[in-house]
C-alpha atoms as a PDB file:
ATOM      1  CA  UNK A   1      84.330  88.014  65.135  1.00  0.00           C
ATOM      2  CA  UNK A   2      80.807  87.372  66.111  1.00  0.00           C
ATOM      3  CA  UNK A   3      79.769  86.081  69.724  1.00  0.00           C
ATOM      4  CA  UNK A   4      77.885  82.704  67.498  1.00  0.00           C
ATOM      5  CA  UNK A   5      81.617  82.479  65.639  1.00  0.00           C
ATOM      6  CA  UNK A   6      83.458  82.695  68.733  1.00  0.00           C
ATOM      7  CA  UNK A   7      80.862  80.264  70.744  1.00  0.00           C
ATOM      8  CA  UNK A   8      81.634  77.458  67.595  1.00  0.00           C
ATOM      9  CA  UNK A   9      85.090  78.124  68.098  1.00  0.00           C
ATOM     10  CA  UNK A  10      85.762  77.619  71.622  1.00  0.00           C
ATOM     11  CA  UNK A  11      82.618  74.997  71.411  1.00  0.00           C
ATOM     12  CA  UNK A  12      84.910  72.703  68.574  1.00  0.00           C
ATOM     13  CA  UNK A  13      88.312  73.109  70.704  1.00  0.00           C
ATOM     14  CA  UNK A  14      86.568  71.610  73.772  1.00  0.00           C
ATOM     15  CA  UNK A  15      85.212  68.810  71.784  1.00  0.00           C
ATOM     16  CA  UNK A  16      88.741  68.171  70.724  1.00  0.00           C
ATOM     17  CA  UNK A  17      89.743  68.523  74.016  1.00  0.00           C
ATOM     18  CA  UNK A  18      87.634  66.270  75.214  1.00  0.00           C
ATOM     19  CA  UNK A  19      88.203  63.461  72.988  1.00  0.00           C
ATOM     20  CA  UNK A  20      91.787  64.153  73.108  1.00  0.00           C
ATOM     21  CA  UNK A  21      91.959  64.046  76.838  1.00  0.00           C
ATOM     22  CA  UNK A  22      89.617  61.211  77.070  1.00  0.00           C
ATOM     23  CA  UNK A  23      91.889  58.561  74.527  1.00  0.00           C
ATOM     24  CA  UNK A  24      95.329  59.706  76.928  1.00  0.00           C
ATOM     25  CA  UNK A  25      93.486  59.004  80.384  1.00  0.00           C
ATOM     26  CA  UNK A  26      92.257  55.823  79.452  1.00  0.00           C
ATOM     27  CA  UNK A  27      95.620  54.767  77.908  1.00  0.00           C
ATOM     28  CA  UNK A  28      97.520  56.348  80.527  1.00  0.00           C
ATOM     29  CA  UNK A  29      95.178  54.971  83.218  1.00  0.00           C
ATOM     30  CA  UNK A  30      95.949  51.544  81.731  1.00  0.00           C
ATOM     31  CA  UNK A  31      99.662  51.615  81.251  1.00  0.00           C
ATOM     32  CA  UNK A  32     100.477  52.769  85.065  1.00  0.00           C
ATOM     33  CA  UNK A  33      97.391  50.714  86.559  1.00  0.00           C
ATOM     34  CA  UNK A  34      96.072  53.999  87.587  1.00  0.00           C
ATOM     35  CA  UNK A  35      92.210  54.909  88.330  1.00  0.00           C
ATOM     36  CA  UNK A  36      91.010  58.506  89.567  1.00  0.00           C
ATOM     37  CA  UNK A  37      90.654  57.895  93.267  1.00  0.00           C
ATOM     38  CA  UNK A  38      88.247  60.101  95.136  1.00  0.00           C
ATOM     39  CA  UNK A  39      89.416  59.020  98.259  1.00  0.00           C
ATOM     40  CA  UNK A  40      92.429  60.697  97.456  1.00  0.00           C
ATOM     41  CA  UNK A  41      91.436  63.871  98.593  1.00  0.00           C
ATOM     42  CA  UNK A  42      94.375  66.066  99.863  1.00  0.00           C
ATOM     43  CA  UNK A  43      94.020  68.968 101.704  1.00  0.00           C
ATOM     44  CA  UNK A  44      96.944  71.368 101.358  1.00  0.00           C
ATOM     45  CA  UNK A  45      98.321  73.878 103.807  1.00  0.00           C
ATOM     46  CA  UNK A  46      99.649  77.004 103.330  1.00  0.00           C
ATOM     47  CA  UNK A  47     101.209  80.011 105.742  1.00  0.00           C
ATOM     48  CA  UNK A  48     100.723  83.345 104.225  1.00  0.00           C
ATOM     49  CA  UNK A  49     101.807  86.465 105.612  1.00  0.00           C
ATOM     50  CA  UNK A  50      99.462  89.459 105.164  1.00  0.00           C
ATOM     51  CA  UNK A  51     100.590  92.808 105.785  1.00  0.00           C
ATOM     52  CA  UNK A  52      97.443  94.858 107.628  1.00  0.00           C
ATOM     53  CA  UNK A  53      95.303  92.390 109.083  1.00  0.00           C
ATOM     54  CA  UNK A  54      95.129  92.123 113.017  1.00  0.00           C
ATOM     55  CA  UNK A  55      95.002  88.503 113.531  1.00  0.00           C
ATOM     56  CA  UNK A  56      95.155  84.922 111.921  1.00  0.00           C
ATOM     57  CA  UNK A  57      92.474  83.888 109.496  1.00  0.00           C
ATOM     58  CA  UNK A  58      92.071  80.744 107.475  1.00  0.00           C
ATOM     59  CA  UNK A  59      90.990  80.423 103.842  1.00  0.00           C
ATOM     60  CA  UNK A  60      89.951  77.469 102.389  1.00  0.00           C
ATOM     61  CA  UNK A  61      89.746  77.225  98.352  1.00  0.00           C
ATOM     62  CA  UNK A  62      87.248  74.717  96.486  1.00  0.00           C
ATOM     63  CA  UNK A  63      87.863  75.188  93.093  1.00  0.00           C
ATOM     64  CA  UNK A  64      86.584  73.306  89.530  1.00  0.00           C
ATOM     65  CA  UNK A  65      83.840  71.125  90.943  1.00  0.00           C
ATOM     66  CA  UNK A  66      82.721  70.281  87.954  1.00  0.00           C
ATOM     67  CA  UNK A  67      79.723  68.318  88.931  1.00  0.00           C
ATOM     68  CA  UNK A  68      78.544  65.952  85.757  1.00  0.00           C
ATOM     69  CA  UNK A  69      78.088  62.801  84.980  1.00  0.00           C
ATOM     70  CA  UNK A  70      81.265  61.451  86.618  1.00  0.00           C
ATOM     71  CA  UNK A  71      82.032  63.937  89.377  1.00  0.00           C
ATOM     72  CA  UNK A  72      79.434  62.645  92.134  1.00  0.00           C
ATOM     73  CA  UNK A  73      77.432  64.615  94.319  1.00  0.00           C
ATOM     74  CA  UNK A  74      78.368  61.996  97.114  1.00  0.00           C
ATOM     75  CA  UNK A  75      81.988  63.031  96.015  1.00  0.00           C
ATOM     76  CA  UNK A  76      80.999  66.603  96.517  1.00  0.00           C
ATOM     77  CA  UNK A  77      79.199  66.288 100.154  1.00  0.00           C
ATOM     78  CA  UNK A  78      82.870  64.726 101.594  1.00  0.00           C
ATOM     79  CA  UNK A  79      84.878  67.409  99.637  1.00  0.00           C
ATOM     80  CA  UNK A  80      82.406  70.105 101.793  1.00  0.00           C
ATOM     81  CA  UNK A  81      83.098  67.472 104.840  1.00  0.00           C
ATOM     82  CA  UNK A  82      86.360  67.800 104.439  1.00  0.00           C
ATOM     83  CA  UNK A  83      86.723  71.429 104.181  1.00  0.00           C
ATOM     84  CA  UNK A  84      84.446  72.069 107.121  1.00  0.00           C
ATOM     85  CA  UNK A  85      87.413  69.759 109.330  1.00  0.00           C
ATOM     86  CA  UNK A  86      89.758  72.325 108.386  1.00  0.00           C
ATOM     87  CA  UNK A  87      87.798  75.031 110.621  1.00  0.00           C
ATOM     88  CA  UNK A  88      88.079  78.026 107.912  1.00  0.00           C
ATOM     89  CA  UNK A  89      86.604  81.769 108.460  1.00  0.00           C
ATOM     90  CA  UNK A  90      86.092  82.460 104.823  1.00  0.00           C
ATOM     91  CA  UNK A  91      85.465  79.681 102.284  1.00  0.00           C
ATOM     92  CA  UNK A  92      86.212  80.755  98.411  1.00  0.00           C
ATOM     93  CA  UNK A  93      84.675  79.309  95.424  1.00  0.00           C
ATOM     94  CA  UNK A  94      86.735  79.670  92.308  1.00  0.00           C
ATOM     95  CA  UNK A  95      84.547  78.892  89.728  1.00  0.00           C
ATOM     96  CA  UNK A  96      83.501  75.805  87.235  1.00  0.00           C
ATOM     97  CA  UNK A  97      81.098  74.441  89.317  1.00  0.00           C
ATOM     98  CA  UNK A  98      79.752  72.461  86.555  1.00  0.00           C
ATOM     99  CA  UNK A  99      80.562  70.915  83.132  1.00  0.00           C
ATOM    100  CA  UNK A 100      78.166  71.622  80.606  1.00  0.00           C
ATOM    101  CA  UNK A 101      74.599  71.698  82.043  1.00  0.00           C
ATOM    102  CA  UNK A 102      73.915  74.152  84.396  1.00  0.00           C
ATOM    103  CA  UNK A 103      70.896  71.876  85.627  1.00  0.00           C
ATOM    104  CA  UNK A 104      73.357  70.252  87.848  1.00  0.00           C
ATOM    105  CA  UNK A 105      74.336  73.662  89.708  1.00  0.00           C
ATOM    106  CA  UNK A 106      71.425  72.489  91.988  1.00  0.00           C
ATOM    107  CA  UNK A 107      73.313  69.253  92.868  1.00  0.00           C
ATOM    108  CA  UNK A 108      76.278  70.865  93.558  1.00  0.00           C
ATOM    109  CA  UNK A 109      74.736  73.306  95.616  1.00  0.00           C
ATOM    110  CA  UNK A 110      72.907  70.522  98.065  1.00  0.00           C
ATOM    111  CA  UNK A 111      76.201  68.938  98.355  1.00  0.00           C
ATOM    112  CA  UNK A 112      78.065  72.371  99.468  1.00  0.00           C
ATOM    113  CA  UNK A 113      75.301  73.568 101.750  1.00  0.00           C
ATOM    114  CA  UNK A 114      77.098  72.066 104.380  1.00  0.00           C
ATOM    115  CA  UNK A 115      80.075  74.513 104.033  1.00  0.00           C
ATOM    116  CA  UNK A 116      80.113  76.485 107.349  1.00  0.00           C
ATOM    117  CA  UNK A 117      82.636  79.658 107.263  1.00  0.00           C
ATOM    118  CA  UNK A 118      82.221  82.667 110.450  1.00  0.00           C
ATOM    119  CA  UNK A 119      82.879  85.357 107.318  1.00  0.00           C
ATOM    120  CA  UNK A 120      81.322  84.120 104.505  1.00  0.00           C
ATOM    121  CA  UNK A 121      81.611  81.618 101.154  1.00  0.00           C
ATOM    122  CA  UNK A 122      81.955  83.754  97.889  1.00  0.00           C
ATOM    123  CA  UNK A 123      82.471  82.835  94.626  1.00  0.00           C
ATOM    124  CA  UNK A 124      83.681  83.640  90.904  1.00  0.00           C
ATOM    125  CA  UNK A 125      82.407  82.034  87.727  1.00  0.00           C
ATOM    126  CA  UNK A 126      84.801  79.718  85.310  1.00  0.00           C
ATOM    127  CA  UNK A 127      85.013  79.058  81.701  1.00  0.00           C
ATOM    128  CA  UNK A 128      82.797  76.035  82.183  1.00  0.00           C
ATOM    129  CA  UNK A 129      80.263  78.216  83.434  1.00  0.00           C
ATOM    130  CA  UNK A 130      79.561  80.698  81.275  1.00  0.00           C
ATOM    131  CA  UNK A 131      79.795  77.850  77.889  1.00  0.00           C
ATOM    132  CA  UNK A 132      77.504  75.625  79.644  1.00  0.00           C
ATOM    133  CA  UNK A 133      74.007  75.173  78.129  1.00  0.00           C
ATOM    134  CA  UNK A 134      75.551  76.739  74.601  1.00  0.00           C
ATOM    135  CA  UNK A 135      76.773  80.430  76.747  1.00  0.00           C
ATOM    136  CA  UNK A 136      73.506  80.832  78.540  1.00  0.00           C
ATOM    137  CA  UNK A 137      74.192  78.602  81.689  1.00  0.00           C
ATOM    138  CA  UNK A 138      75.903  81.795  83.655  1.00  0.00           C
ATOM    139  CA  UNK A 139      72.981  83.256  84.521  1.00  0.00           C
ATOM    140  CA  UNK A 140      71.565  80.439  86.136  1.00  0.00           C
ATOM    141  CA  UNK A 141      74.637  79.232  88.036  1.00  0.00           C
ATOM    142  CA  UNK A 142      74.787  82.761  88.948  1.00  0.00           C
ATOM    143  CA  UNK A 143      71.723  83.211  90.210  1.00  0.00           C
ATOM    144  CA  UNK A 144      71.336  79.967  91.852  1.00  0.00           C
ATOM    145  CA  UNK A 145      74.586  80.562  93.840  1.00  0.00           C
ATOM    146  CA  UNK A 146      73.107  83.957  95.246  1.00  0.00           C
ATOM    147  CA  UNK A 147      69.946  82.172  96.386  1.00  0.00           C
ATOM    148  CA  UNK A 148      72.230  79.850  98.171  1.00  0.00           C
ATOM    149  CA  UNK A 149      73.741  83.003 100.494  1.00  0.00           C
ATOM    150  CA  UNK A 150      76.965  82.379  97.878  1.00  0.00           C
ATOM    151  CA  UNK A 151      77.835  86.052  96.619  1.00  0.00           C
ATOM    152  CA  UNK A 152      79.236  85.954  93.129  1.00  0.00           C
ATOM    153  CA  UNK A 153      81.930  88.748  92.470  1.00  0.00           C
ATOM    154  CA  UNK A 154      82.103  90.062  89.147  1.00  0.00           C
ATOM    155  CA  UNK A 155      85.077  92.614  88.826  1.00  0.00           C
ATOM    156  CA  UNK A 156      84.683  94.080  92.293  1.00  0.00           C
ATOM    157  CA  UNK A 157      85.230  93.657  95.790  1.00  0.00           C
ATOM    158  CA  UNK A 158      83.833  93.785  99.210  1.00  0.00           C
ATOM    159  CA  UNK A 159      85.455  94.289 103.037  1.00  0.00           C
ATOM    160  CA  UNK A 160      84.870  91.190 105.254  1.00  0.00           C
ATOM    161  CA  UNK A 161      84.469  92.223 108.874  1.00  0.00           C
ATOM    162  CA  UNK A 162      87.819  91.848 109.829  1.00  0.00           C
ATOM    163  CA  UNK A 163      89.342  94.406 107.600  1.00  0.00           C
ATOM    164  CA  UNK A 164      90.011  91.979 104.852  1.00  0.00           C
ATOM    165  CA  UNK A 165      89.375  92.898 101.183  1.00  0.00           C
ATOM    166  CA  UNK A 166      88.023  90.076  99.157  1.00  0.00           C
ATOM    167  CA  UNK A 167      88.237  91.053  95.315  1.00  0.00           C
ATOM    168  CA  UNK A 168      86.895  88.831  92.460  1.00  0.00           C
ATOM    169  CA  UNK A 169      87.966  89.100  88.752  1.00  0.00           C
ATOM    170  CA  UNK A 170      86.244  87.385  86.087  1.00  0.00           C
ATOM    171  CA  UNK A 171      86.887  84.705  83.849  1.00  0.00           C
ATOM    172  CA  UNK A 172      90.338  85.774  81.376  1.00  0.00           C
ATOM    173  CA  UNK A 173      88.762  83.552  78.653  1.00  0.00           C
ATOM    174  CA  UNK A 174      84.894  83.671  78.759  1.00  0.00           C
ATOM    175  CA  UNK A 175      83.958  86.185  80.768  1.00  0.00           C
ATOM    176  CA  UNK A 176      84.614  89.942  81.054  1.00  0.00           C
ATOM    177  CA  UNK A 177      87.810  90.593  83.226  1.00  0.00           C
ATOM    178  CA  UNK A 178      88.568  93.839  84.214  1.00  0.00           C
ATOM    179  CA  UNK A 179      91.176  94.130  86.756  1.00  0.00           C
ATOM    180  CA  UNK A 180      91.160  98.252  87.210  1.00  0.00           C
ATOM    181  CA  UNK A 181      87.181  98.116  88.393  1.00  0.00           C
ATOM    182  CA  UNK A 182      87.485  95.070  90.634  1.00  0.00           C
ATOM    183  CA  UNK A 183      90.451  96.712  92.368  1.00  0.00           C
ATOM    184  CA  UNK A 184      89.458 100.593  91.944  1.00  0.00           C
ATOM    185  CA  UNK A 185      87.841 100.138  95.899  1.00  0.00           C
ATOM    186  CA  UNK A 186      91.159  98.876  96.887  1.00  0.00           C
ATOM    187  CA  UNK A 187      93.683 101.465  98.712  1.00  0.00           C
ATOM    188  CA  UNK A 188      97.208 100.485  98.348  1.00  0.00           C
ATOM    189  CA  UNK A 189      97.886  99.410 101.978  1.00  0.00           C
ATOM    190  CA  UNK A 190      94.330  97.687 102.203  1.00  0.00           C
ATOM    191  CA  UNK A 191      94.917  93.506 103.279  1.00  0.00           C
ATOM    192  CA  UNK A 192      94.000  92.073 100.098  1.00  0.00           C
ATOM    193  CA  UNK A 193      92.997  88.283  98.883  1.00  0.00           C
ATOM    194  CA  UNK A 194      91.797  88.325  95.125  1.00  0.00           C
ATOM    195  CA  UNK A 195      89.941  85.359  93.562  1.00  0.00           C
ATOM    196  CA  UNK A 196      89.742  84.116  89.727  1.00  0.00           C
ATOM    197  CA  UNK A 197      89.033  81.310  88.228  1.00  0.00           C
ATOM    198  CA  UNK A 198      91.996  80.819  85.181  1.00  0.00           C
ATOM    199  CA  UNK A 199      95.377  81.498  86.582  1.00  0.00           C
ATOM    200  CA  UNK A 200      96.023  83.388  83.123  1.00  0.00           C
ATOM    201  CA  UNK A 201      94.987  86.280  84.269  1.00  0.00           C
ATOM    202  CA  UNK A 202      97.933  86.493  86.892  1.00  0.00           C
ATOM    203  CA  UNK A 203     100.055  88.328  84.025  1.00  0.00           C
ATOM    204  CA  UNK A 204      98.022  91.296  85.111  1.00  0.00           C
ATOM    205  CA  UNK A 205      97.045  90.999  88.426  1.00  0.00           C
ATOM    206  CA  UNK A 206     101.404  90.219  89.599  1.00  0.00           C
ATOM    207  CA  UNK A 207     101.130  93.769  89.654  1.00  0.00           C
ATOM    208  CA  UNK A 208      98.883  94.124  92.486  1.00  0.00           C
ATOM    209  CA  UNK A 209     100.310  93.627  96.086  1.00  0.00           C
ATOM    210  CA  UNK A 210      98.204  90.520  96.820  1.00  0.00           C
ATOM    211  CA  UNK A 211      97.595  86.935  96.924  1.00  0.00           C
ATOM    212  CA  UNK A 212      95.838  85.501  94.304  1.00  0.00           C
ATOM    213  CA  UNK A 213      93.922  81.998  93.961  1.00  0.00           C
ATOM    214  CA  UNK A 214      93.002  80.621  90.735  1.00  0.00           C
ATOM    215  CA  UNK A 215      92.285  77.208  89.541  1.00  0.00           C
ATOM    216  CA  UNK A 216      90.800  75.819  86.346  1.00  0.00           C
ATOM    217  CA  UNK A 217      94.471  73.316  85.397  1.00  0.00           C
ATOM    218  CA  UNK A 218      93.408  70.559  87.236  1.00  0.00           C
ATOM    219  CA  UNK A 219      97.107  70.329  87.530  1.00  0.00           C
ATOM    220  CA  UNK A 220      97.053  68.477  84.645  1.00  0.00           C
ATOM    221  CA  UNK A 221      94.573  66.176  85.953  1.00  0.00           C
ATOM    222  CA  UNK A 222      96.375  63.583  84.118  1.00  0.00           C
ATOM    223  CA  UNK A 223     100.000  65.111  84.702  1.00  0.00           C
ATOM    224  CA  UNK A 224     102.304  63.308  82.411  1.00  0.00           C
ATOM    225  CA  UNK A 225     104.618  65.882  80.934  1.00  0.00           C
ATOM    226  CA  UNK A 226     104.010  65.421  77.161  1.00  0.00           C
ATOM    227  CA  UNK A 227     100.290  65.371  77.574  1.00  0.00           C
ATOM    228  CA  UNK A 228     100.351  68.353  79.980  1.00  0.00           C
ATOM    229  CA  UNK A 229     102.265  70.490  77.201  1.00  0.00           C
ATOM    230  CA  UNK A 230      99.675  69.940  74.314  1.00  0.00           C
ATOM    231  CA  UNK A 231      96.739  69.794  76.405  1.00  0.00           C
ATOM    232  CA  UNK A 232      97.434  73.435  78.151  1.00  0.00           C
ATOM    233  CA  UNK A 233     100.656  74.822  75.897  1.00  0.00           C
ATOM    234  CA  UNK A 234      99.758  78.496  77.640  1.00  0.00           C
ATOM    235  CA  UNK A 235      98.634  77.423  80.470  1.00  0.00           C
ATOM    236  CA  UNK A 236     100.937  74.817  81.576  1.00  0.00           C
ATOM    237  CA  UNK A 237     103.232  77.798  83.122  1.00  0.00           C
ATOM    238  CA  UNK A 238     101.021  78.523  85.487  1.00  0.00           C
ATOM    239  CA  UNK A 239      99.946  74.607  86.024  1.00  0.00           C
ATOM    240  CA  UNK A 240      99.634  73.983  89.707  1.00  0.00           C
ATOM    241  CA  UNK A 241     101.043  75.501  93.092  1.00  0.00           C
ATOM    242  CA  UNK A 242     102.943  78.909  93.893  1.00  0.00           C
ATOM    243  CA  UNK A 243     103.911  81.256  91.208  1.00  0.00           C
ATOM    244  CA  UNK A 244     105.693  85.178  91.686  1.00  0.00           C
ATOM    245  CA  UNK A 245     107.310  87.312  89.489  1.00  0.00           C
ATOM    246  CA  UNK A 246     110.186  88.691  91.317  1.00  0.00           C
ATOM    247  CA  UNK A 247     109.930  91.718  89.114  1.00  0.00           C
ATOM    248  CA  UNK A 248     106.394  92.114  90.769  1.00  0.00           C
ATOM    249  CA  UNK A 249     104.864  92.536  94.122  1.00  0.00           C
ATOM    250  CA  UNK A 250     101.449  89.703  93.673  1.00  0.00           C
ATOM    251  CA  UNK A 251     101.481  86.360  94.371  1.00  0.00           C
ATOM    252  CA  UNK A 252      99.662  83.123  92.752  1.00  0.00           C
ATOM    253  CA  UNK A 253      98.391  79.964  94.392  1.00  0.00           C
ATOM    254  CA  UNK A 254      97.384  77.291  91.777  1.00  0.00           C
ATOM    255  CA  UNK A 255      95.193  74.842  92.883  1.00  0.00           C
ATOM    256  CA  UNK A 256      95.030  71.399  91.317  1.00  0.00           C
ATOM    257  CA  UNK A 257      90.689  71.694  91.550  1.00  0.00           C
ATOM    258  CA  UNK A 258      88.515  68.842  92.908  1.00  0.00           C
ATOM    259  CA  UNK A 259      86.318  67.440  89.778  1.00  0.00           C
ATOM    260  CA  UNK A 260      87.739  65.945  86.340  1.00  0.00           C
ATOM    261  CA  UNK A 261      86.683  66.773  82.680  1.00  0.00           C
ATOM    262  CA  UNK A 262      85.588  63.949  80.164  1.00  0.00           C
ATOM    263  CA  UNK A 263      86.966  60.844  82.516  1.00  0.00           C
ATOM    264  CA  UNK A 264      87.011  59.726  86.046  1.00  0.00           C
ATOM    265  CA  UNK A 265      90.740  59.720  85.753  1.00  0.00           C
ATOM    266  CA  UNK A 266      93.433  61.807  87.362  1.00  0.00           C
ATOM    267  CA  UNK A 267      96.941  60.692  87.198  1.00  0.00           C
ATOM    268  CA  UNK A 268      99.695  62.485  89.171  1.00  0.00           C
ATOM    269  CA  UNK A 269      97.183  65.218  90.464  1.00  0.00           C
ATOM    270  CA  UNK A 270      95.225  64.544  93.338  1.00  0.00           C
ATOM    271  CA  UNK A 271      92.164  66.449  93.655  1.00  0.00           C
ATOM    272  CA  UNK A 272      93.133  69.288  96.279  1.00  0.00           C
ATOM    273  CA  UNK A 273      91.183  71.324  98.719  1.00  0.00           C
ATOM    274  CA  UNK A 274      93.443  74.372  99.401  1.00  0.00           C
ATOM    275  CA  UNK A 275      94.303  76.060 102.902  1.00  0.00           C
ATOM    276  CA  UNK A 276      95.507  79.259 103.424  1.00  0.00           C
ATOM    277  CA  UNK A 277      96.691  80.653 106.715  1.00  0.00           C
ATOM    278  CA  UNK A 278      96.657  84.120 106.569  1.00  0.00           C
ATOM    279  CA  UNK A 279      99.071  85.543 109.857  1.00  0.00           C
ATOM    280  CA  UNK A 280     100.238  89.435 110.042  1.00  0.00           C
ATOM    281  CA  UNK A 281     103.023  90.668 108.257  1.00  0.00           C
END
């Protein structure tokens, strides 16, 4: 199938999407009196244990942004406030920083600059990324993100300067994962945090002996069971939180995102900046 077929595809199943998730937040908003509340902003802490690093280090997640019409910049500027309170080393990005124009990757970015992490921010692109301005948004976010000091890892990895390697995989649905090149630097007993954006993509990476954060659910964002099932169907296994195959060494973390699609409405899924404290094994 063509890239143009495949764009009109994926193009007419958001639209549904959107109109579909639209109708059942505004209904569901006004049966339980409920109204997306930014100042319900929870931060979320987590104790990991990491075999081969030396000594503590905290990770803070932002993930799915989503900056647009109703996911404010002032919105954006607390998230970053927020985050900064936390007092993380490394700050990771996991993708959809936008909607569907990239224009507003410039907004975002004036509303993160704020972020302030000892080791570095990074980040990896999401499937609102790469479809924005009809597939040829990417680029720009990309780019954009990199002139911002933000490095953007496609399929590979990098060593922070504790000993801690960082790997990125790319988006399972629009992009072009490949799991074996962003992990090929990777020794076995190397300390390893990997980063994508749809939590899909776990069925492959369990098999790595790591801890992976992914986003892109919005745990629901409006997290009434029947709506949840035909909204995600797929995805809904992997919806929000911790996930491990005990068959399997990796680990998954979920996060619930920031920004909303379509609506300012989020019922039963508060937007979520993620902490991870990393401690030796």
């Amino acid at each position: 199938m063509s890239k143009k077929k495949i764009s009109l595809l994926l193009q007419s199943s958001f639209t549904r999407r959107q109109m579909f998730l639209g109708a059942a937040g505004m209904l569901a908003a006004a049966a339980a009196g409920t109204e997306y509340d930014t100042l319900a902003l929870d931060i979320t802490r987590h104790r990991v244990q990491v075999p081969g690093i030396s000594r503590p280090l905290r990770i803070a997640q932002l993930s799915d942004m989503h900056r647009s019409w109703c996911v404010s910049e002032r919105f954006l500027h607390r998230t970053a406030a927020a985050a900064n309170s936390t007092k993380p080393d490394v700050v990771l990005l996991t993708g959809d920083f936008i909607t569907l124009y990239s224009s507003y990757i410039h907004s975002c970015l004036h509303a993160l600059k704020s972020l302030r992490a000892p080791l570095g921010i990074y980040a990896v692109l999401g499937n609102h990324d790469y479809l924005s301005d009809m597939w040829q948004g990417a680029p720009r976010i990309s780019r954009a993100l990199e002139e911002a000091g933000i490095p953007v890892l496609v399929n590979q990895s990098l060593e922070l300067r504790n000993g801690l390697k960082l790997v990125g995989v790319d988006d399972f649905a629009t992009g072009s994962p490949d799991v074996r090149k962003a992990f090929q630097n990777v020794k076995p007993a190397d300390p390893v945090i990997c980063m994508t954006h749809n939590p899909l993509e776990f069925d492959v990476l369990c098999g790595y002996s790591c801890l992976t954060i992914a986003g892109h659910t919005h745990g629901g964002q409006i997290d009434i069971p029947p709506l949840v099932d035909m909204l995600f169907r797929r995805k809904a296994r992997y919806l929000r939180g911790w996930f491990h195959n005990p068959d399997y060494p990796g680990h998954l973390y979920v996060s619930r995102g920031l920004g909303t699609l379509t609506i300012p409405v989020r019922i039963n899924a508060f937007p979520e900046i993620s902490v991870f404290d990393l401690v030796p094994a």
